[in-house]
C-alpha atoms as a PDB file:
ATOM      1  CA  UNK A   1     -17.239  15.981   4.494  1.00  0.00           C
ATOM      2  CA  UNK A   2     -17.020  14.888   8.090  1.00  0.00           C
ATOM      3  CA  UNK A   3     -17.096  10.796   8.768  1.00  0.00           C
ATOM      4  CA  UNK A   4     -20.169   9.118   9.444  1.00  0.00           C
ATOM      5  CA  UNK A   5     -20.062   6.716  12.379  1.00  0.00           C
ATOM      6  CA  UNK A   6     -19.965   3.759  10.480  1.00  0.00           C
ATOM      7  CA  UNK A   7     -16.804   5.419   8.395  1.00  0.00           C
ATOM      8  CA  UNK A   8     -15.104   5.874  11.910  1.00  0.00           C
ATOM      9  CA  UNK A   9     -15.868   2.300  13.001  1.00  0.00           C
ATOM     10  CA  UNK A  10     -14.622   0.856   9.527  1.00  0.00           C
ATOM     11  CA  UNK A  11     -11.167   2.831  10.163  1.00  0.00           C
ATOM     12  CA  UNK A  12     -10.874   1.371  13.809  1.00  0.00           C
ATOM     13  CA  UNK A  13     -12.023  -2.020  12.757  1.00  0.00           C
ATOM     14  CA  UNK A  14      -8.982  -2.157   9.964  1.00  0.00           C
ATOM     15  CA  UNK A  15      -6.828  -0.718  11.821  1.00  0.00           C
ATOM     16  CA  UNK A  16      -5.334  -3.902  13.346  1.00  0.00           C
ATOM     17  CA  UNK A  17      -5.929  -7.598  11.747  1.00  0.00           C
ATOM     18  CA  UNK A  18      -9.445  -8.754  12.413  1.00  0.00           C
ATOM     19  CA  UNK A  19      -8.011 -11.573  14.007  1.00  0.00           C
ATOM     20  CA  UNK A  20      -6.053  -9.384  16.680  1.00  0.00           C
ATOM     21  CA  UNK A  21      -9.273  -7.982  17.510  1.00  0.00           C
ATOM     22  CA  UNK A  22     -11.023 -11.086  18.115  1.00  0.00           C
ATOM     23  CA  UNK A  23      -7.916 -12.597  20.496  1.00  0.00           C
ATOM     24  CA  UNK A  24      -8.190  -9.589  22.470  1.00  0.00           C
ATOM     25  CA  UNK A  25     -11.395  -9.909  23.054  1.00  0.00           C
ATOM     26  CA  UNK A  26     -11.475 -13.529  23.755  1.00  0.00           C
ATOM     27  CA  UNK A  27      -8.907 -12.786  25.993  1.00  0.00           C
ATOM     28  CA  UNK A  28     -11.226 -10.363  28.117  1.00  0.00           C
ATOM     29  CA  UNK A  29     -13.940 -12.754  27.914  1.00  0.00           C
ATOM     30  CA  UNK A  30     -11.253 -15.354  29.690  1.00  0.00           C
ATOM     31  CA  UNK A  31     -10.002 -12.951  31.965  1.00  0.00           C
ATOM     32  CA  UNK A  32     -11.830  -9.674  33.030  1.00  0.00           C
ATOM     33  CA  UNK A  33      -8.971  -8.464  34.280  1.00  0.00           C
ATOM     34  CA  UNK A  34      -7.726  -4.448  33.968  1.00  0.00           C
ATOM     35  CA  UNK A  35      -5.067  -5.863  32.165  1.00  0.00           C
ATOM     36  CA  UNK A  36      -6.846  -7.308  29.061  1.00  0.00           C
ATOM     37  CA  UNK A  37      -9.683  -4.499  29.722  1.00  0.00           C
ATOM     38  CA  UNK A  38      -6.689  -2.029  29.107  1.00  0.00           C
ATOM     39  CA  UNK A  39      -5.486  -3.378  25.760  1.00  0.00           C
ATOM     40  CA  UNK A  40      -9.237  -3.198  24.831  1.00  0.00           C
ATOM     41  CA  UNK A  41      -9.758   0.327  25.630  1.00  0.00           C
ATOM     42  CA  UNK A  42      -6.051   1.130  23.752  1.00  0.00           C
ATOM     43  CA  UNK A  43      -7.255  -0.218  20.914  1.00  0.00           C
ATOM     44  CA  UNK A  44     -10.741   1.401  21.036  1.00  0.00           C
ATOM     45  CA  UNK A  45      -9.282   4.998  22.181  1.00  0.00           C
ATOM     46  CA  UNK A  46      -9.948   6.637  18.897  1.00  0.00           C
ATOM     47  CA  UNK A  47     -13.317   6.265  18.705  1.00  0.00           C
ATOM     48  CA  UNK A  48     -12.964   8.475  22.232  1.00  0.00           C
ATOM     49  CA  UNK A  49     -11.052  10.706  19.938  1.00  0.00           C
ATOM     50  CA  UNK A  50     -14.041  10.932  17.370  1.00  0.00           C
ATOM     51  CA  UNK A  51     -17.247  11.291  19.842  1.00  0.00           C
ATOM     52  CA  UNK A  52     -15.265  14.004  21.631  1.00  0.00           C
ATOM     53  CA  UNK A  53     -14.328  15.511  18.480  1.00  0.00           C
ATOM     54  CA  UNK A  54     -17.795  15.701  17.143  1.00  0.00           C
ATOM     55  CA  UNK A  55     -19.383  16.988  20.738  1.00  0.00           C
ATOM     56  CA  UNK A  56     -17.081  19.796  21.121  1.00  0.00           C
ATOM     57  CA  UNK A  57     -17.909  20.572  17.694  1.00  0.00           C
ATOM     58  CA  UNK A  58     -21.261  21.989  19.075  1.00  0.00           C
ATOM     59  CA  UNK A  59     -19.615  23.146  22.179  1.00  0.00           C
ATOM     60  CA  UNK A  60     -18.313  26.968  23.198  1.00  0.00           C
ATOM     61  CA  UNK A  61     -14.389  26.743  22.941  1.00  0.00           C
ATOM     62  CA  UNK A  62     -14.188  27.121  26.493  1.00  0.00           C
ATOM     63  CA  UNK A  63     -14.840  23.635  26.565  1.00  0.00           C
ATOM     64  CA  UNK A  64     -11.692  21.835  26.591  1.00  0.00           C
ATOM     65  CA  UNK A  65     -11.765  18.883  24.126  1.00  0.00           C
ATOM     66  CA  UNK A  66      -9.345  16.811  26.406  1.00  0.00           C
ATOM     67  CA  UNK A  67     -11.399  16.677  29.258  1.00  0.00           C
ATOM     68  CA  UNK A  68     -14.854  15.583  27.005  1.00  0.00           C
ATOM     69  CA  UNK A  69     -12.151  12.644  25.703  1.00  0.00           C
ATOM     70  CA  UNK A  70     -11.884  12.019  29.796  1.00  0.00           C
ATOM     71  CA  UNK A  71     -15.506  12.091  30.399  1.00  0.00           C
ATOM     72  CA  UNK A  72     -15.710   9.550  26.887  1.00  0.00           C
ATOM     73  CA  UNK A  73     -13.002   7.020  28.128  1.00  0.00           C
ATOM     74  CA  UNK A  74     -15.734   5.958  31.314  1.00  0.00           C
ATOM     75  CA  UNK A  75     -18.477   5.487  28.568  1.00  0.00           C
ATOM     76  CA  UNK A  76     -15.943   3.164  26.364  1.00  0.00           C
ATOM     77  CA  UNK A  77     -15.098   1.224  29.371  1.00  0.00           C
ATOM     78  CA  UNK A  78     -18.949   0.679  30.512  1.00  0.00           C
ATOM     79  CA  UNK A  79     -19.121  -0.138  27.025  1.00  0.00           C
ATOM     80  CA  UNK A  80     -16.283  -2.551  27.236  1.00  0.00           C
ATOM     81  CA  UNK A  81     -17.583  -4.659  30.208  1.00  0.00           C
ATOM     82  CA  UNK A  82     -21.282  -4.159  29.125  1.00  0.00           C
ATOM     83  CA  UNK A  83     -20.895  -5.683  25.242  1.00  0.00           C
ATOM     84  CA  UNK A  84     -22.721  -8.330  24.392  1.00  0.00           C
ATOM     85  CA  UNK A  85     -21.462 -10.182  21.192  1.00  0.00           C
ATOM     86  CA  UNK A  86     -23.617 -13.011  20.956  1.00  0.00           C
ATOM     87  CA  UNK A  87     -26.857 -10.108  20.368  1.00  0.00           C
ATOM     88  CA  UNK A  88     -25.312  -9.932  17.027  1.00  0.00           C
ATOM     89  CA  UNK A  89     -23.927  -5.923  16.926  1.00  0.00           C
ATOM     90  CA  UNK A  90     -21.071  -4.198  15.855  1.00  0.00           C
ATOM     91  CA  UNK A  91     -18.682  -2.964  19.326  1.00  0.00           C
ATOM     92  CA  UNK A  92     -17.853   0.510  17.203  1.00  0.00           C
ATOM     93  CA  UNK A  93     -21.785   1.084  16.582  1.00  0.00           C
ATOM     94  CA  UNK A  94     -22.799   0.569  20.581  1.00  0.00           C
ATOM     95  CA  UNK A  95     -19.230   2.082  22.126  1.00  0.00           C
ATOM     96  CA  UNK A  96     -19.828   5.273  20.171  1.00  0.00           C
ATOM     97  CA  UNK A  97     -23.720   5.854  21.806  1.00  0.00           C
ATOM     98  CA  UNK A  98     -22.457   4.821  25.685  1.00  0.00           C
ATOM     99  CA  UNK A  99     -19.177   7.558  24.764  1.00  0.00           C
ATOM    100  CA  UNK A 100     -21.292   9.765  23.804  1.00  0.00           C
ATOM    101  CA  UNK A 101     -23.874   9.453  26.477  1.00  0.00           C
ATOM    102  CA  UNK A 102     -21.335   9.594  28.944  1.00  0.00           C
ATOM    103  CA  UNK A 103     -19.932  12.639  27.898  1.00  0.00           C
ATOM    104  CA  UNK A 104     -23.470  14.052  27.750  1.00  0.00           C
ATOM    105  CA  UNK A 105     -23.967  13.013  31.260  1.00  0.00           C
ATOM    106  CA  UNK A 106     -20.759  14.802  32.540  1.00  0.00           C
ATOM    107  CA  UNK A 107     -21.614  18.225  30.461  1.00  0.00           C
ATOM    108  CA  UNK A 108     -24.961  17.698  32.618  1.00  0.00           C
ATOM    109  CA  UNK A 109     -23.919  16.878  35.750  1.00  0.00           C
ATOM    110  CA  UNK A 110     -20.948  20.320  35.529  1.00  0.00           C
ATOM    111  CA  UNK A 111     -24.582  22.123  34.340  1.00  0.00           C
ATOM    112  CA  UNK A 112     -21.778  24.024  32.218  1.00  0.00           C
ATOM    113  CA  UNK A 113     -25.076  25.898  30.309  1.00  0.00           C
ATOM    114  CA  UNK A 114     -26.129  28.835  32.346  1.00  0.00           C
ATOM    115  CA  UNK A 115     -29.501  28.449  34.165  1.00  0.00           C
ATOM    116  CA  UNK A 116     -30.841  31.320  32.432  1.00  0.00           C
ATOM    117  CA  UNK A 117     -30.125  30.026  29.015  1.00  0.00           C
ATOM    118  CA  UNK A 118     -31.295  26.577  30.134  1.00  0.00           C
ATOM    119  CA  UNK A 119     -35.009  28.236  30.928  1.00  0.00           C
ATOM    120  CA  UNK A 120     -35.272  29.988  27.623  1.00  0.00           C
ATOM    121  CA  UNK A 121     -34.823  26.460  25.928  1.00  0.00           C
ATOM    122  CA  UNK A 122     -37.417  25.076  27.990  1.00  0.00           C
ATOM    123  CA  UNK A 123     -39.560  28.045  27.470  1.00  0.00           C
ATOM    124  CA  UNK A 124     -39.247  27.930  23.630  1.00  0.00           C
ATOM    125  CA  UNK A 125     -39.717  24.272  23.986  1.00  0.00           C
ATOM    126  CA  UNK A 126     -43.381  24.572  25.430  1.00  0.00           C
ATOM    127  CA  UNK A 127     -44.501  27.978  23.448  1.00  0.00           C
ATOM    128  CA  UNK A 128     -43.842  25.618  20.103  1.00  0.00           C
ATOM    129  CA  UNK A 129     -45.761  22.137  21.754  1.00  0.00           C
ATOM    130  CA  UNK A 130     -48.902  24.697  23.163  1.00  0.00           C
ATOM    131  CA  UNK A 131     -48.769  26.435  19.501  1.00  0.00           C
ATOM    132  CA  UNK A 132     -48.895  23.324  17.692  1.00  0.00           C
ATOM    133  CA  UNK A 133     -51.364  21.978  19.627  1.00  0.00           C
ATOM    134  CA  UNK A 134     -53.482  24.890  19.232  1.00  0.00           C
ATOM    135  CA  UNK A 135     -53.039  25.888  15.634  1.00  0.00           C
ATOM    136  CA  UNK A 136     -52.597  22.500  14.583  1.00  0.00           C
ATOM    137  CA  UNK A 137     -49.440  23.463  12.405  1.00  0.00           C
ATOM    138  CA  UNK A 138     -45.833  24.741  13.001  1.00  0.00           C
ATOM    139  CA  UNK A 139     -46.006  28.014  14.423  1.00  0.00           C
ATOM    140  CA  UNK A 140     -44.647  31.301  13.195  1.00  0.00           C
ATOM    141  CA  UNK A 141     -41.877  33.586  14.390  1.00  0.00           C
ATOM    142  CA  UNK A 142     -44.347  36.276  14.946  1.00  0.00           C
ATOM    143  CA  UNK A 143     -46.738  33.823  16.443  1.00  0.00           C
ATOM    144  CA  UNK A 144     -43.905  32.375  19.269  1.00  0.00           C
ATOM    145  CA  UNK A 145     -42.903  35.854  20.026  1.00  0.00           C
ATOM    146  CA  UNK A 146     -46.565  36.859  21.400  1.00  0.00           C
ATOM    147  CA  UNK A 147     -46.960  33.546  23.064  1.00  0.00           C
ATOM    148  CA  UNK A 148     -43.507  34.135  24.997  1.00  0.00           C
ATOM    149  CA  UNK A 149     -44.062  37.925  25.032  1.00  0.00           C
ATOM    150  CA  UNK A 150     -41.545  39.262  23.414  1.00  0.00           C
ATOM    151  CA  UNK A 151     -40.528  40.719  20.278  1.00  0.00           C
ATOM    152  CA  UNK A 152     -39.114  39.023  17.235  1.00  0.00           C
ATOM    153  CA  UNK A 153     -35.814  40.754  17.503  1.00  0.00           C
ATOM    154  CA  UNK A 154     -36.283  39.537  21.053  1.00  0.00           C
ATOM    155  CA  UNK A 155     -36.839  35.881  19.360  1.00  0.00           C
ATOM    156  CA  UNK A 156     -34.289  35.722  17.171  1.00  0.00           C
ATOM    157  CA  UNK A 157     -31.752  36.957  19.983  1.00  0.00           C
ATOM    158  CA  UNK A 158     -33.112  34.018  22.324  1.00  0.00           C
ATOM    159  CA  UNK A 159     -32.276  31.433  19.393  1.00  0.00           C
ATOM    160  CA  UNK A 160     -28.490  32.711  18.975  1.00  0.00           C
ATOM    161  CA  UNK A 161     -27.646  32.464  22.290  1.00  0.00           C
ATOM    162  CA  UNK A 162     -29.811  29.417  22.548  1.00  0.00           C
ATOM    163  CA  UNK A 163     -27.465  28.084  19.379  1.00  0.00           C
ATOM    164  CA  UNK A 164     -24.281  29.408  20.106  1.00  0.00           C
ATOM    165  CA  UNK A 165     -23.749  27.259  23.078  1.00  0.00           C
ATOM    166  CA  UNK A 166     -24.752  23.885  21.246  1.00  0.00           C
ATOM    167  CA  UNK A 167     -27.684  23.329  23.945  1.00  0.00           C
ATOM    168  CA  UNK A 168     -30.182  21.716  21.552  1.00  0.00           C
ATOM    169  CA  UNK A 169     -29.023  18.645  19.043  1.00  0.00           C
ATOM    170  CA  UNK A 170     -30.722  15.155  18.150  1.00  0.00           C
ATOM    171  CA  UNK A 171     -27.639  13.798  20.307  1.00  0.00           C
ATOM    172  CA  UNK A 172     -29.100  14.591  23.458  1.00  0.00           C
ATOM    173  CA  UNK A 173     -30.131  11.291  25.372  1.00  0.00           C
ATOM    174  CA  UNK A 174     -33.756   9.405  25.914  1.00  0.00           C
ATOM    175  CA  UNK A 175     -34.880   6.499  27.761  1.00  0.00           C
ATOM    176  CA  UNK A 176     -36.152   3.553  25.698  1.00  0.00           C
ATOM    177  CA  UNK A 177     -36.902   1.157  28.374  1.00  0.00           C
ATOM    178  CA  UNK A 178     -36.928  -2.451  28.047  1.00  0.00           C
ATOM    179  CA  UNK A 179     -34.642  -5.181  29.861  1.00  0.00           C
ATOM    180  CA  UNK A 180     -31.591  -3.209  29.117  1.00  0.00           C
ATOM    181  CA  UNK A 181     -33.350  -0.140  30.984  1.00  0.00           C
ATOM    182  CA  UNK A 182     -30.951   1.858  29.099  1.00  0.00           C
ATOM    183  CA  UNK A 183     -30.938   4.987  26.945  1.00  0.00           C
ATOM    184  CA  UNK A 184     -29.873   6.053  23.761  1.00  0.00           C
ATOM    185  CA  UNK A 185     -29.870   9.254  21.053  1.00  0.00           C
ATOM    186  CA  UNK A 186     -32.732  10.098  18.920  1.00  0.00           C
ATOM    187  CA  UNK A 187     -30.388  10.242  16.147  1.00  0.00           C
ATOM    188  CA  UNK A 188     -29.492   6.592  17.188  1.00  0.00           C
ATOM    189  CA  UNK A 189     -33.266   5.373  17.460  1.00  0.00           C
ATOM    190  CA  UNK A 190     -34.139   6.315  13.705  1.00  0.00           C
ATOM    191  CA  UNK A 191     -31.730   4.323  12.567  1.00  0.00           C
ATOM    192  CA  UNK A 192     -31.604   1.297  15.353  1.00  0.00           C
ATOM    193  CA  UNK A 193     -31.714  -2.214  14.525  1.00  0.00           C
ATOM    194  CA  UNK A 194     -34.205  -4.590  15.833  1.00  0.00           C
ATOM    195  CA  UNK A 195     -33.269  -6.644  19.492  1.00  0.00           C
ATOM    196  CA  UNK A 196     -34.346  -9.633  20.902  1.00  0.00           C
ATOM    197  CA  UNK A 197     -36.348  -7.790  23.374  1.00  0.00           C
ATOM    198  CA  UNK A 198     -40.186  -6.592  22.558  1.00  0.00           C
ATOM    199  CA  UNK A 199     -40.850  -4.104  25.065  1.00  0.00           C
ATOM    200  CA  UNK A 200     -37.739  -2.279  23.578  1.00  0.00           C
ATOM    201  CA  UNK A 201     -38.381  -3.076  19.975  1.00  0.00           C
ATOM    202  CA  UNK A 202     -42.091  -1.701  20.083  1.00  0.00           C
ATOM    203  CA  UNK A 203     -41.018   1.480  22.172  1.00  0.00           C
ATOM    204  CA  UNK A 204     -38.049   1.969  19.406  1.00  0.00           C
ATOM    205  CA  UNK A 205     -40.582   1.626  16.935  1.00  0.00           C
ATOM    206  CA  UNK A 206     -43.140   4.087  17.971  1.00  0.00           C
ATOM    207  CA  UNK A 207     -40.472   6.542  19.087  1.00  0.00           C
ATOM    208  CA  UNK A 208     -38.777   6.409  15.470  1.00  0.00           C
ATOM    209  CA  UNK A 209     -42.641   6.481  14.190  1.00  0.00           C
ATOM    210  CA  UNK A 210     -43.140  10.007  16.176  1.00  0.00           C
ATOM    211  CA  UNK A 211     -40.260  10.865  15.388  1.00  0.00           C
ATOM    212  CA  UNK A 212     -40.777  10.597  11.349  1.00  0.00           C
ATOM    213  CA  UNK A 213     -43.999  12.537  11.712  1.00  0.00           C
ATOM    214  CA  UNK A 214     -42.919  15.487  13.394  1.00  0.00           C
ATOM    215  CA  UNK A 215     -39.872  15.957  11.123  1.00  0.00           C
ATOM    216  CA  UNK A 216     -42.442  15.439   8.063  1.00  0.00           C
ATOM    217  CA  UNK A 217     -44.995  18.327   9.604  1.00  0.00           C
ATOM    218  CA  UNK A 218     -41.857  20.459   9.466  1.00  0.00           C
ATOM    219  CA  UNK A 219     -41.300  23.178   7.050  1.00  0.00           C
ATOM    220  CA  UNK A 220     -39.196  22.670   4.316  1.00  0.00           C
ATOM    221  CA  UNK A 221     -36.177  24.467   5.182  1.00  0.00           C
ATOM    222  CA  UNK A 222     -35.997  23.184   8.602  1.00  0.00           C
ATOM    223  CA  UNK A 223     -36.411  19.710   7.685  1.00  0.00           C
ATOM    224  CA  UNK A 224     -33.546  20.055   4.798  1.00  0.00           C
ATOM    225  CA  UNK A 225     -31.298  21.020   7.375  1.00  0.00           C
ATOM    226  CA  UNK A 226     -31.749  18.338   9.821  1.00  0.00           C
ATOM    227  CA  UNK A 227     -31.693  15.814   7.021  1.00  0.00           C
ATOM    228  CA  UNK A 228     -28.178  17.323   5.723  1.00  0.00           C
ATOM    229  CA  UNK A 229     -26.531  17.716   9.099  1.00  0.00           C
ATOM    230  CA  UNK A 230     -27.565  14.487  10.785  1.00  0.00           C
ATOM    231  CA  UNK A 231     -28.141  11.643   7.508  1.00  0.00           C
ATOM    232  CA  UNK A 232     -25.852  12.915   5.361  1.00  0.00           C
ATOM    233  CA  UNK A 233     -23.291  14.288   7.259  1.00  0.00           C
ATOM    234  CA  UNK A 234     -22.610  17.954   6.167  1.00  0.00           C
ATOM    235  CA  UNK A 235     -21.265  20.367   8.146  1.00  0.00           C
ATOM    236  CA  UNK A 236     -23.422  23.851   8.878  1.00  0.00           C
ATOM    237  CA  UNK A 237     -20.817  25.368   6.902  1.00  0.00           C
ATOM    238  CA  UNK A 238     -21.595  23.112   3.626  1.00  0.00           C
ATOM    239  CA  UNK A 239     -25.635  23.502   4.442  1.00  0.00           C
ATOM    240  CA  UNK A 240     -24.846  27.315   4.401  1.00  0.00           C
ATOM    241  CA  UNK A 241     -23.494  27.135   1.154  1.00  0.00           C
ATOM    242  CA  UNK A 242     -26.366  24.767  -0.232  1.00  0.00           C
ATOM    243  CA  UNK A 243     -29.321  27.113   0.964  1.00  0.00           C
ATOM    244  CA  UNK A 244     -27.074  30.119  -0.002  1.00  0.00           C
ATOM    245  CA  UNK A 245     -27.090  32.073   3.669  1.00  0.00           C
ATOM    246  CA  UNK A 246     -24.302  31.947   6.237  1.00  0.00           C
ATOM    247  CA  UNK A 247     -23.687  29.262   8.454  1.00  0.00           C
ATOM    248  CA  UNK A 248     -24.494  31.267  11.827  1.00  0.00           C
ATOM    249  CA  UNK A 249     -27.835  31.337   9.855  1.00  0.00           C
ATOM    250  CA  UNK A 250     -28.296  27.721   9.541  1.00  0.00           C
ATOM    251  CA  UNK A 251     -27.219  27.052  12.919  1.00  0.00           C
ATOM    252  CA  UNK A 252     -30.494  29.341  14.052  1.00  0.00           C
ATOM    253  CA  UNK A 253     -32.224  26.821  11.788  1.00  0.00           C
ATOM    254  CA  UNK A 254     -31.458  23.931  13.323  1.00  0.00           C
ATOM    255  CA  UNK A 255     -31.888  25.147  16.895  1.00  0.00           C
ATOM    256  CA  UNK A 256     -35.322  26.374  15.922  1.00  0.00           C
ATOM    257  CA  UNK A 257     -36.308  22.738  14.298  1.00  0.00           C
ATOM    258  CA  UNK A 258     -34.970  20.729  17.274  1.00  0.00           C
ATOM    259  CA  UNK A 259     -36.443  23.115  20.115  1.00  0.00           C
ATOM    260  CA  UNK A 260     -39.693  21.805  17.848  1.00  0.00           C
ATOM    261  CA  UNK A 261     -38.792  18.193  18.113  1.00  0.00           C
ATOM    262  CA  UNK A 262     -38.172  18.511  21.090  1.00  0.00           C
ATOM    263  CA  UNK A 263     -41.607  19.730  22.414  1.00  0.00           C
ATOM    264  CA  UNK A 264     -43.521  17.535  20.109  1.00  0.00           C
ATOM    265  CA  UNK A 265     -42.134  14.803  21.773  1.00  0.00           C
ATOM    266  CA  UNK A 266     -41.625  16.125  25.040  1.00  0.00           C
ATOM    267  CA  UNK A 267     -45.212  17.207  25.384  1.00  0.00           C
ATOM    268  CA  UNK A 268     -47.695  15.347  23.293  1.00  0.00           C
ATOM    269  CA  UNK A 269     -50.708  17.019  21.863  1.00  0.00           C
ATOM    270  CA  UNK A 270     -54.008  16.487  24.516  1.00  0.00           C
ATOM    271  CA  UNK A 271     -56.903  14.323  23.743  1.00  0.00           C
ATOM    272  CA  UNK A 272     -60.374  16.065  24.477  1.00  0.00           C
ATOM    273  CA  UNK A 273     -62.998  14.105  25.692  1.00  0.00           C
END
């Protein structure tokens, strides 16, 4: 079973005495040099190692892990100089959301995902939100494929290419406002901890609030799988073998239940007047 983040910020967290931690960062805090920024980022490198890991996981194998690990490094350092001890959170638990956001940001910025493929997401994206806000419930196949005009071999082909190149996951990034005027994962909001900040703490709250209702209005199977893969960790592989179909099978699953996330919260039902 693949670590959890908290497993991965246990094994960085022991792997030097607490207490060599804490100097190093007290020396940082005395001296902002490169020098004791360096020693910092040596010591946090493998959770670099870990993000990268897990994003390339998603990725086509063109993607060269080393160079995600590249794009990681500038997210640990914003991290790094951006850390905030006295608001009472773990380093491991905020370095790992700015790595992986910066990563993110590169893949975006490269636009590494053909435009065409890009479109279709968007285009399944607003065929689910109009359907659902029509029909009042999640949509079928058959019922996408005549709002996009297709067929449902047509469909199903749009959602394997759509999955193959990892373009859809809970890890992509949101805004959440507030006086940090930051951003952060969905994955990361449903499990966030309160701040010191209200603005932020009531738009956490009603994004982990819409977020719990559209994964409740999903259907079964779709919801299992997003509850394996992203709460308890399991790989598509080990999903596969738990609902008994293959894993290229599971991964149209959870591209199909995140392009619906995704428009439910991208495009909120209308209110008639």
């Amino acid at each position: 079973m693949p670590k959890t983040d908290e497993e991965i910020a246990k094994t960085v967290a022991t792997a030097k005495n607490r207490k060599v931690v804490a100097e190093l960062w007290d020396d940082y805090a005395k001296d902002t040099t490169s020098n004791a920024r360096d020693r910092l980022i040596l010591h946090y490198s493998p959770l670099v190692k870990f993000v990268a890991g897990r994003v390339a996981s998603g990725l086509p194998q063109s993607i060269d892990q080393s160079d995600l690990m590249s794009y990681g490094i500038f997210g640990l350092i914003d991290a790094i100089e951006k850390f905030q001890p006295e608001r009472g959170f773990k380093f491991e638990t905020y370095a790992i959301s700015r790595i992986k956001g910066a990563i993110i940001d590169e893949l975006r910025s490269i636009d590494w995902v053909p435009r065409s493929l890009r479109a279709k997401a968007r285009s399944l994206e607003r065929a689910y939100s109009h359907l659902e806000n029509e029909l009042k419930r999640t949509p079928e196949d058959s019922e996408v494929a005549k709002e996009l005009g297709v067929s449902e071999e047509e469909l199903n082909t749009m959602m394997t290419q759509i999955s193959f190149v990892g373009l859809v996951a809970l890890d992509e990034m949101i805004d959440v406002g507030g006086d940090g005027g930051g951003t952060t994962t969905i994955k990361d909001t449903l499990s966030a901890d309160a701040t010191h900040d209200p603005v932020a703490n009531f738009e956490v709250d009603e994004m982990k609030q819409m977020l719990a209702d559209s994964i409740n209005r999903m259907p079964d199977r779709e919801r299992l799988v997003l509850t394996l893969y992203y709460y308890e960790g399991l790989t598509l592989a080990e999903i596969g073998e738990v609902l008994a179909v293959t894993e290229s099978r599971v991964c149209q699953i959870h591209t199909k239940a995140i392009l619906q996330l995704r428009g439910r919260l991208q495009e909120p039902p209308r209110v008639d007047h």
